[in-house]
Protein backbone atom coordinates (compact mmCIF):
# COMPACT_ATOMS: atom_id res chain seq x y z
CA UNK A 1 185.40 168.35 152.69
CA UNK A 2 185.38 168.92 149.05
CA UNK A 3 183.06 166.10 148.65
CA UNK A 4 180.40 167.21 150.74
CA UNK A 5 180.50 170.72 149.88
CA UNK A 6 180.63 169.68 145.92
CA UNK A 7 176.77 167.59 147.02
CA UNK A 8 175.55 170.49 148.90
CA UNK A 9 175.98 172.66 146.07
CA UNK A 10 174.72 169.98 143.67
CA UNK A 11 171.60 169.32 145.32
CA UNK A 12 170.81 173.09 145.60
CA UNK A 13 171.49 173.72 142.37
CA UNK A 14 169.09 170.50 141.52
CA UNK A 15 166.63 171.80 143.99
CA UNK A 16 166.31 175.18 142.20
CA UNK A 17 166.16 173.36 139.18
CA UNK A 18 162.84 170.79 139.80
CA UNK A 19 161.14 174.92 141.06
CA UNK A 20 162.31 176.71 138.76
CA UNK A 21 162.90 175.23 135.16
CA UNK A 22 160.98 171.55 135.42
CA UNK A 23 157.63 173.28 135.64
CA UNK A 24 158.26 174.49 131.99
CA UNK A 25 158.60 171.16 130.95
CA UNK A 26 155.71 169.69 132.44
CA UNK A 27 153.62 167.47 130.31
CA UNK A 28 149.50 167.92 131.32
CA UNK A 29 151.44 169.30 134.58
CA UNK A 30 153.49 166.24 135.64
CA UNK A 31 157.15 166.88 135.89
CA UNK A 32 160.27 165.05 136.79
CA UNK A 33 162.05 165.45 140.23
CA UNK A 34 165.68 165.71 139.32
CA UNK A 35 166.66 165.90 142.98
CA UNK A 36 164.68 162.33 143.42
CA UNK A 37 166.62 161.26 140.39
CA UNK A 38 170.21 162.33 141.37
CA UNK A 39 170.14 160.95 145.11
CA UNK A 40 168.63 157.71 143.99
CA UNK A 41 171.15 157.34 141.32
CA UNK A 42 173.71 158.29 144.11
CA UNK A 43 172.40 156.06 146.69
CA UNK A 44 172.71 152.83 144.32
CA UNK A 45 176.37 153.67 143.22
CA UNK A 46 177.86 154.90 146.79
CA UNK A 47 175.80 152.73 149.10
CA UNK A 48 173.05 153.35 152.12
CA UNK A 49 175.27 155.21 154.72
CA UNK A 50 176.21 158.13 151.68
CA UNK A 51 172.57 157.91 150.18
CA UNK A 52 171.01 158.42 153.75
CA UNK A 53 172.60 161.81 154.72
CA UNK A 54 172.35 162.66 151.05
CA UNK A 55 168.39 162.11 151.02
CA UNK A 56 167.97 163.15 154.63
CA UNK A 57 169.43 167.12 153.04
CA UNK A 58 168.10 166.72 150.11
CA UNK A 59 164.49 166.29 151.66
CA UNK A 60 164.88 169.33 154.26
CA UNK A 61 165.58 170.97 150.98
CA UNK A 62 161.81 169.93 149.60
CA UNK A 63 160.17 170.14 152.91
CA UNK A 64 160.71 174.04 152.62
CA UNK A 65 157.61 174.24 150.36
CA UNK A 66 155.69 171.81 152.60
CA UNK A 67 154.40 174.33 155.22
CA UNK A 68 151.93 171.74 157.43
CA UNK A 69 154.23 168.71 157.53
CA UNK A 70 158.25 169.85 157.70
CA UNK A 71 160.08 166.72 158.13
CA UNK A 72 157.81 164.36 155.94
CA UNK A 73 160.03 164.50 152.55
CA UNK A 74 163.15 164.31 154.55
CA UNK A 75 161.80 161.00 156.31
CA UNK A 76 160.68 159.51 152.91
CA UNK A 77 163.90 160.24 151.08
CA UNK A 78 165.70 158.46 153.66
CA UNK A 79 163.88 155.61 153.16
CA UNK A 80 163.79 155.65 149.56
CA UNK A 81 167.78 156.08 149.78
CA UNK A 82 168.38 153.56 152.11
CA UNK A 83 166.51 151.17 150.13
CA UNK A 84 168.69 152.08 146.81
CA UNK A 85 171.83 151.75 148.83
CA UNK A 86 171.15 147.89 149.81
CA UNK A 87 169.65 147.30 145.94
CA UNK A 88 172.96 149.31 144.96
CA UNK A 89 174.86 147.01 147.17
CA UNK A 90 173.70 143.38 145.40
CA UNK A 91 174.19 144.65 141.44
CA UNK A 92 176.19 145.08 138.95
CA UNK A 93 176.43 148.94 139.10
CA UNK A 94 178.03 149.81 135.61
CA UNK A 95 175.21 148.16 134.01
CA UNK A 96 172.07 150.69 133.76
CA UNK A 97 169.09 148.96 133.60
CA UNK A 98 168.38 147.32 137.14
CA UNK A 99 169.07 150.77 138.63
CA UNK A 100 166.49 152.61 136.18
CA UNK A 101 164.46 150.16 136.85
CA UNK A 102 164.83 150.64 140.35
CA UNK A 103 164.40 154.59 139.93
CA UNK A 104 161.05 153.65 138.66
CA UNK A 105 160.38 151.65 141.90
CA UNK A 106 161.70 154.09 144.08
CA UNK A 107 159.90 157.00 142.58
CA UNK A 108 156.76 155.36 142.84
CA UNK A 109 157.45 153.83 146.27
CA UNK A 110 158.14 157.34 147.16
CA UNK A 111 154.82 158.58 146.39
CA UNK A 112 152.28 155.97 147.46
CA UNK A 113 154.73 156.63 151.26
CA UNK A 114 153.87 160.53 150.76
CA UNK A 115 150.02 160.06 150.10
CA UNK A 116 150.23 157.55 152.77
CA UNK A 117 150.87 159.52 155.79
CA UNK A 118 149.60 162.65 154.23
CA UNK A 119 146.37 160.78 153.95
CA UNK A 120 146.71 159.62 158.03
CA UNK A 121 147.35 162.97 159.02
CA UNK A 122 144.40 164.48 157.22
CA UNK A 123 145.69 165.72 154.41
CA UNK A 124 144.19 164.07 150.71
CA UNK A 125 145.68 164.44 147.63
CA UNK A 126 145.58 162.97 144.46
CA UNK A 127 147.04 159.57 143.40
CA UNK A 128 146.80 159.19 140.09
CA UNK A 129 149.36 161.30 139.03
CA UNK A 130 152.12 159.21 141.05
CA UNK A 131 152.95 156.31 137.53
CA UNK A 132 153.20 159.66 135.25
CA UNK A 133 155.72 161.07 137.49
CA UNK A 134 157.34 157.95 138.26
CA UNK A 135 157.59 157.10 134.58
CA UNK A 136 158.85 160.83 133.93
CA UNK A 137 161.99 160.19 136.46
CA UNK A 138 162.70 157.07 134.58
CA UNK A 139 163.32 159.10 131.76
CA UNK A 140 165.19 161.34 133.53
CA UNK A 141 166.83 158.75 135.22
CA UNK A 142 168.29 156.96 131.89
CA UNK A 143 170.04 160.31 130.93
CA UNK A 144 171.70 160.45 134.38
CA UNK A 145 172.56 157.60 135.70
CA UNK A 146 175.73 157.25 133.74
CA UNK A 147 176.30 161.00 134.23
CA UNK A 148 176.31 159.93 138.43
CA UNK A 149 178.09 157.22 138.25
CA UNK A 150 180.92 158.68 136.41
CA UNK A 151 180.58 161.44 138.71
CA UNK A 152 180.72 159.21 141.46
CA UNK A 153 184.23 157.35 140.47
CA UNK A 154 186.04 160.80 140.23
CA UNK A 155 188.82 160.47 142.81
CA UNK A 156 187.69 163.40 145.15
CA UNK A 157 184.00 161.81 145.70
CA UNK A 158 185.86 158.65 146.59
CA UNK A 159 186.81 159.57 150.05
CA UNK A 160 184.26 157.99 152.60
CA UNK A 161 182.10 160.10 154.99
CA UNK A 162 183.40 159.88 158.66
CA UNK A 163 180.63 160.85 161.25
């Protein structure tokens, strides 16, 4: 119980954060996702089954500020967290690089599946900006992956879900 409550607050808090603070970091107004970052970083060390439920919350949580497609950020994060879990699950997860590298992927997989169906149901928006933000969360993304994973190996976020 402590473990899920501990990632509820942590990905509220993160939410908050990517409204609140990243704008004031934006470069040419591109900023990082640091809820992207953390469940993707999450989803490599603890595997698909954690990173789904993790990215299926975590996108309810950015849907709120979608008003004409609730459900579409929850639907890509679960796909983008899936897909970390089974890279997660075939590397060497102490080592940083492949999932950085990953991050990038992910990131920029994540964007070209928002435009996507945005773009199917109507809705056009820009995709230029989608390398720039992906590159920004690898940046992120090498200052918290070990920050995760340690997080990750503490003994109370080692218990295993049970649905």
């Amino acid at each position: 119980m402590k473990k899920i409550l501990v990632l509820f607050l942590l990905a509220i808090l993160l939410f908050v954060l990517d409204n609140v603070l990243m704008p004031f970091l934006a470069i040419r107004t591109i900023y990082p996702s640091l809820l992207l970052v953390f469940i993707v970083c999450y989803s490599i060390v603890n595997g698909t089954w954690e990173g789904l439920w993790l990215g299926v919350f975590s996108g309810l949580l950015q849907d709120v500020y979608f008003t004409s497609t609730f459900g579409l950020n929850a639907f890509v994060n679960m796909i983008v967290c899936i897909i970390a879990g089974v890279i997660g699950n075939n590397i060497f997860k102490e080592k940083m690089l492949i999932p950085v590298a990953s991050g990038f992927m992910l990131s920029f997989v994540k964007g070209i599946l928002l435009i996507l169906i945005l773009y199917l149901g109507g809705i056009y928006t820009d995709v230029r900006n989608i390398f720039f933000v992906s590159t920004y969360n690898t940046i992120v993304g090498f200052i918290m992956y070990k920050k995760v994973y340690r997080f990750c190996q503490k003994e109370y976020m080692q218990i295993r879900w049970k649905f």
